[in-house]
N, C-alpha and C. Protein backbone atom coordinates (compact mmCIF):
# COMPACT_ATOMS: atom_id res chain seq x y z
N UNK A 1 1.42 -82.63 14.92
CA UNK A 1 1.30 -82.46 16.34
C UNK A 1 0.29 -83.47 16.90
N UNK A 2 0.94 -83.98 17.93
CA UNK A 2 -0.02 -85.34 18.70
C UNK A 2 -1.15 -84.61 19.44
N UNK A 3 -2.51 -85.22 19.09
CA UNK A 3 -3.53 -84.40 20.19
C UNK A 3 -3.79 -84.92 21.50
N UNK A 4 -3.67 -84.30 22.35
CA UNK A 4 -3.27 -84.70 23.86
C UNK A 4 -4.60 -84.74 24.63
N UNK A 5 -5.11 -85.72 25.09
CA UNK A 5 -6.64 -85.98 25.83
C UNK A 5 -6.19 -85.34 27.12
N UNK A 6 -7.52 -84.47 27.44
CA UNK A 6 -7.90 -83.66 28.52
C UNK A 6 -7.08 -83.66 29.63
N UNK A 7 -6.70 -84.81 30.04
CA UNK A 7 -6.00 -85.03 31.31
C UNK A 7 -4.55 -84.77 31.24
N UNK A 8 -3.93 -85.68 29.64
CA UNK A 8 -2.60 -84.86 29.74
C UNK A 8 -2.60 -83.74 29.56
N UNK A 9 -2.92 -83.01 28.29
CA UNK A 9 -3.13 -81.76 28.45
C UNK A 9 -3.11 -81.01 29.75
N UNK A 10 -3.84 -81.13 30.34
CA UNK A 10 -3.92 -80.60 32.00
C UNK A 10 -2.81 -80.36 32.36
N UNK A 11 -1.97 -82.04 32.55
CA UNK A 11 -0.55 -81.90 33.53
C UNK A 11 0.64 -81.11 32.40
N UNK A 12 0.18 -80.94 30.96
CA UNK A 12 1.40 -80.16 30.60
C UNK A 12 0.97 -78.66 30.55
N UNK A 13 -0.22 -77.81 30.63
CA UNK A 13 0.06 -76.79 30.94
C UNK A 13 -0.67 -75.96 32.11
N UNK A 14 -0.83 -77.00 33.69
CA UNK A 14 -1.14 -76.75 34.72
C UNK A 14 -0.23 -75.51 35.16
N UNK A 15 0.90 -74.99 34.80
CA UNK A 15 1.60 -73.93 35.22
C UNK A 15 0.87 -72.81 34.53
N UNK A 16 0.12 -72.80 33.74
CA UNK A 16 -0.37 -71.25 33.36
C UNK A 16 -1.81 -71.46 33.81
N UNK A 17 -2.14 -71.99 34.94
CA UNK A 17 -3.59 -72.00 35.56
C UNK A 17 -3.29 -71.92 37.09
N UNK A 18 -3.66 -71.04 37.63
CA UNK A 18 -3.84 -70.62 39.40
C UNK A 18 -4.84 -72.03 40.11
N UNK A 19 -4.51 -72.12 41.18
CA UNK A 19 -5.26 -72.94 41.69
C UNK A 19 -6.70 -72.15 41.94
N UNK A 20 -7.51 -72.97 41.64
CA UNK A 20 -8.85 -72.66 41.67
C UNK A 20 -9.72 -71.76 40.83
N UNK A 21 -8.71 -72.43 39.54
CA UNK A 21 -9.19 -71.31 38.24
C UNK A 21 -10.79 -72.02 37.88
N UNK A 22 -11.71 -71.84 37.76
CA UNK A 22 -12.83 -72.16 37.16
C UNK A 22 -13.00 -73.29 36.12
N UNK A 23 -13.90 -73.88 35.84
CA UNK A 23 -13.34 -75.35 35.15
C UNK A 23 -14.54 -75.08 33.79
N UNK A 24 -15.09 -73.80 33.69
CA UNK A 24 -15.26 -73.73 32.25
C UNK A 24 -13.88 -72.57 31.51
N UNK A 25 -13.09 -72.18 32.24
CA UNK A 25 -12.23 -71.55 32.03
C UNK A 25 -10.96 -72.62 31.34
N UNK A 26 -11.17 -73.62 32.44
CA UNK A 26 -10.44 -74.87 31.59
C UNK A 26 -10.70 -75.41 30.69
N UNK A 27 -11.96 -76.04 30.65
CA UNK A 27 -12.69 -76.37 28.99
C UNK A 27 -12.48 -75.15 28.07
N UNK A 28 -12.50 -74.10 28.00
CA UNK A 28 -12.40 -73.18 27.34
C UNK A 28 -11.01 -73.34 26.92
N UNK A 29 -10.25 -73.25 27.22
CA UNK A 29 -9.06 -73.27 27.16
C UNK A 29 -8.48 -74.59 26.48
N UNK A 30 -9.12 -75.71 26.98
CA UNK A 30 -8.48 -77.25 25.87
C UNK A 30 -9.44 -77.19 25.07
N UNK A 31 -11.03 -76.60 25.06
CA UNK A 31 -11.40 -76.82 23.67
C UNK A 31 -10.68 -75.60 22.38
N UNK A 32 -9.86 -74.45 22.82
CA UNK A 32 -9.21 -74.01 22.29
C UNK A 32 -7.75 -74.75 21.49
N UNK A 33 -7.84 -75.46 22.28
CA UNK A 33 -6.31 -76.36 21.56
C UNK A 33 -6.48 -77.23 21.31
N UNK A 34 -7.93 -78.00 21.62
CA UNK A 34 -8.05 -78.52 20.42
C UNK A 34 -8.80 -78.47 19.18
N UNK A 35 -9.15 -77.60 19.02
CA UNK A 35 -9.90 -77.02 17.76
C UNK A 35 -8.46 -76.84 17.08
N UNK A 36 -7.25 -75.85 17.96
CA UNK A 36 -6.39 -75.38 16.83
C UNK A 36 -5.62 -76.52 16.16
N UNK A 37 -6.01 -77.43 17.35
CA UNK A 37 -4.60 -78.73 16.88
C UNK A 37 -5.51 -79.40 15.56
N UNK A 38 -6.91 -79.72 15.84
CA UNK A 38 -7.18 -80.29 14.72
C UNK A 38 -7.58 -79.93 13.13
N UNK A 39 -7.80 -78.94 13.37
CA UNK A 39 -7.96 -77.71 12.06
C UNK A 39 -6.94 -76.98 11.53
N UNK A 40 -6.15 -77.02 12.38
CA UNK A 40 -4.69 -76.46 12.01
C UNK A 40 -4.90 -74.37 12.05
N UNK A 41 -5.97 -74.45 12.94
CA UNK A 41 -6.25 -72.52 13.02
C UNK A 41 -6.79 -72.36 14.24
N UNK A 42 -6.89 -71.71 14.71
CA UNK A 42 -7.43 -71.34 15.72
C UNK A 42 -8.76 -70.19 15.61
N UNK A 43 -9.85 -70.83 16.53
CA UNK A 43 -11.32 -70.41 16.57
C UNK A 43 -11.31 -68.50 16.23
N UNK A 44 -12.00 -67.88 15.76
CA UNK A 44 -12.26 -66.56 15.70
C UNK A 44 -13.20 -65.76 16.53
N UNK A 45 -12.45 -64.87 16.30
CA UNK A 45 -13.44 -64.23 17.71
C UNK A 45 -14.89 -64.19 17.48
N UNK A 46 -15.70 -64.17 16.12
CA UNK A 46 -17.04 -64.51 15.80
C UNK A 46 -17.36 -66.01 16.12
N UNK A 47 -16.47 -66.97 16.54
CA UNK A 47 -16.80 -68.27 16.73
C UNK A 47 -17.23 -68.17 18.26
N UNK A 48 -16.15 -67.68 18.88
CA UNK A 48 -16.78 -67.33 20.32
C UNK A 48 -17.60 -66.50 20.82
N UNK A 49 -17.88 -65.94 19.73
CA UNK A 49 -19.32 -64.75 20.16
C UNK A 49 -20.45 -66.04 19.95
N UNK A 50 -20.29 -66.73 19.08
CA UNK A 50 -21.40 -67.50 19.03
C UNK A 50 -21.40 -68.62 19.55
N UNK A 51 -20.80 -68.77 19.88
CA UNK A 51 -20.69 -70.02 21.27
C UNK A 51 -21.23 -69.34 22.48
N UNK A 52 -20.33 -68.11 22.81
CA UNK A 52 -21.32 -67.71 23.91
C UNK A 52 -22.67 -67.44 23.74
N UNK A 53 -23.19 -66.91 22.70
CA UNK A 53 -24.33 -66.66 23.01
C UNK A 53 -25.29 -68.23 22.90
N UNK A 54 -24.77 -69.17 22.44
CA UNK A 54 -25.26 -70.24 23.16
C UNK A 54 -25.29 -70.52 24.31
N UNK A 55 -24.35 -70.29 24.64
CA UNK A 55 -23.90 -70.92 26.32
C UNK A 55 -25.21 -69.42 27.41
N UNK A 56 -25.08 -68.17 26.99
CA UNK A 56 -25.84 -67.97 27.75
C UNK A 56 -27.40 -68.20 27.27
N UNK A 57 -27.29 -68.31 26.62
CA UNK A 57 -29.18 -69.03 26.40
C UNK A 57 -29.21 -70.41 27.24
N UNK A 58 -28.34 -71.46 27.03
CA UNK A 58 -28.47 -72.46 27.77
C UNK A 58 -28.51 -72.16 29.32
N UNK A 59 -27.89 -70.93 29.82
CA UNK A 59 -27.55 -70.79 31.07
C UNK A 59 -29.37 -69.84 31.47
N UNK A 60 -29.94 -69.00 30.83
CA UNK A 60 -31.52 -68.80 31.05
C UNK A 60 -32.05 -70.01 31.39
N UNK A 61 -32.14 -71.47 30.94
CA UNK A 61 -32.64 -72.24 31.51
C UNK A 61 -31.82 -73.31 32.93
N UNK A 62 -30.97 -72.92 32.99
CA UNK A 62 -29.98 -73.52 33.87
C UNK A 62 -29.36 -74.97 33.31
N UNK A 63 -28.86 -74.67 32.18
CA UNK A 63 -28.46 -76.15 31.63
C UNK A 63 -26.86 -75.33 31.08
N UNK A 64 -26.24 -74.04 31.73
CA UNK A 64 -25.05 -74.12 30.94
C UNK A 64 -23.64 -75.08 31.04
N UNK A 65 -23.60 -75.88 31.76
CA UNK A 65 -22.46 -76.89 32.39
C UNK A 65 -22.88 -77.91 31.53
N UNK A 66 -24.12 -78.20 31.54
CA UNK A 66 -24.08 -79.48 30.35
C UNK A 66 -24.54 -79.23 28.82
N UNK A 67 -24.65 -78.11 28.63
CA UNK A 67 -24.41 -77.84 27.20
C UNK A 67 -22.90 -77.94 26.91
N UNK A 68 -22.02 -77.01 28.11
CA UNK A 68 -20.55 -77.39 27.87
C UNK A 68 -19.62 -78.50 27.77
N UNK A 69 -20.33 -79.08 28.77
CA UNK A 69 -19.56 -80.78 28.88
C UNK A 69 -20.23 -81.62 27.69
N UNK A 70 -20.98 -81.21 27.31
CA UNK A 70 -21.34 -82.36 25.97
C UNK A 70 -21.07 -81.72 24.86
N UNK A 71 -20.52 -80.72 24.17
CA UNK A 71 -20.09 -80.20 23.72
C UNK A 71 -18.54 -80.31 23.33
N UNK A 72 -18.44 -80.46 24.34
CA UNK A 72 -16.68 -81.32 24.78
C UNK A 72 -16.59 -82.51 24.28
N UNK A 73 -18.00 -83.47 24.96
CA UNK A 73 -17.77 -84.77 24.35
C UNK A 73 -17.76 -85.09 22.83
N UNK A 74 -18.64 -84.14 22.41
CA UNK A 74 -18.87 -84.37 20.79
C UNK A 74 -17.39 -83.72 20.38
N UNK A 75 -17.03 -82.58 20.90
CA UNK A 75 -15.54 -82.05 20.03
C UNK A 75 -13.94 -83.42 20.15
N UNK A 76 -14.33 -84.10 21.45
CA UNK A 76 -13.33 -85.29 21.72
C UNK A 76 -13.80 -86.80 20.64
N UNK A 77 -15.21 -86.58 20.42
CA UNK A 77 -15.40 -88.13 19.73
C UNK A 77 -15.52 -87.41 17.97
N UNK A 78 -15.49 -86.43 17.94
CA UNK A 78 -15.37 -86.30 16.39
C UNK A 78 -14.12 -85.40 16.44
N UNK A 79 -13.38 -85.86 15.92
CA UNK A 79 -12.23 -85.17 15.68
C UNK A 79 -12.78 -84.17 14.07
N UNK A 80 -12.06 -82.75 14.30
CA UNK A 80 -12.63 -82.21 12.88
C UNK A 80 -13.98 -81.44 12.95
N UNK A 81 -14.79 -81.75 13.85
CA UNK A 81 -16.27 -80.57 14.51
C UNK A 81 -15.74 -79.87 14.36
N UNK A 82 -16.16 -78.69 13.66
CA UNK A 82 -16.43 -77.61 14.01
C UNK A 82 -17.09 -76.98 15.50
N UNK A 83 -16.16 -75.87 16.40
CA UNK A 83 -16.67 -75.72 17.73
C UNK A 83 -17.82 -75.11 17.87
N UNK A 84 -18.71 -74.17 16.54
CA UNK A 84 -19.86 -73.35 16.39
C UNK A 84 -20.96 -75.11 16.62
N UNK A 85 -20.67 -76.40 15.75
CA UNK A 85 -21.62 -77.19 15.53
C UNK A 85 -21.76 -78.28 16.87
N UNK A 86 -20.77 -78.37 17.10
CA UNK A 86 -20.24 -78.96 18.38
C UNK A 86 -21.28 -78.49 19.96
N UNK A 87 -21.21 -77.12 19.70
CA UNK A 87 -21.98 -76.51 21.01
C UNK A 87 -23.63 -76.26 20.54
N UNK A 88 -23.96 -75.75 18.93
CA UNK A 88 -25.28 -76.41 18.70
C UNK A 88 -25.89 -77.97 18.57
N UNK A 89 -25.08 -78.47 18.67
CA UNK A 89 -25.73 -80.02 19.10
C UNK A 89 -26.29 -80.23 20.37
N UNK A 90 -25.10 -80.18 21.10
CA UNK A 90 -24.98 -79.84 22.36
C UNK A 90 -26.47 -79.07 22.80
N UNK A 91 -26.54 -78.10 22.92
CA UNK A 91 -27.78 -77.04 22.77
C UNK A 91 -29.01 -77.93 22.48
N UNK A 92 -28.86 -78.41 21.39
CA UNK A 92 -30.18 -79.04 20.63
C UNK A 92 -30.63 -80.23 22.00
N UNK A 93 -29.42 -81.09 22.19
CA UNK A 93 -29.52 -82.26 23.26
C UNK A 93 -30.14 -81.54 24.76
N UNK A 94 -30.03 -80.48 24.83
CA UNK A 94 -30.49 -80.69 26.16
C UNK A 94 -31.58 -79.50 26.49
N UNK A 95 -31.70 -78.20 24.93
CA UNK A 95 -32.45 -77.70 25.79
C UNK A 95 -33.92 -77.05 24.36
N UNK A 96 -33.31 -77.36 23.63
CA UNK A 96 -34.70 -77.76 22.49
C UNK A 96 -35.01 -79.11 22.38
């Protein structure tokens, strides 16, 4: 399966998103496909417990949008991250 950058992605499954759906709802959603596309599994629900509880620690200091977006960037330039190491980097970069 070809992995599809952010934007196509978008235009092929813009029909299962309402206008004015939230845009960590969207990252959420392509970093979901692409974790599954490149690992060949899809994240566990203990992966997203611990992502969130990154994301809301980052969000106590008001840095949760760019813990997310760089998080993204590291999951797009390393193909194969893991999404738990991906969002502690992330974390590490902006708020330790």
């Amino acid at each position: 399966m070809k992995l599809l950058d952010p934007t196509s992605w978008l235009e092929e499954t813009r029909h299962r998103f309402e206008n004015g759906t939230p845009i960590n709802k969207l990252m959420e959603a392509y970093a979901h496909y692409y974790h599954s596309t490149i690992t060949g599994s899809s994240p566990t629900t203990k992966d997203y417990d611990h992502v969130n509880l990154i994301l809301a620690d980052a969000d106590k200091v008001g840095l949760k949008e760019e813990v997310e977006m760089t998080a993204q960037n590291y999951l797009n330039e390393e193909p194969g991250m893991g999404m738990i190491t991906a969002y502690t980097y992330a974390y590490n970069d902006w708020v330790k």
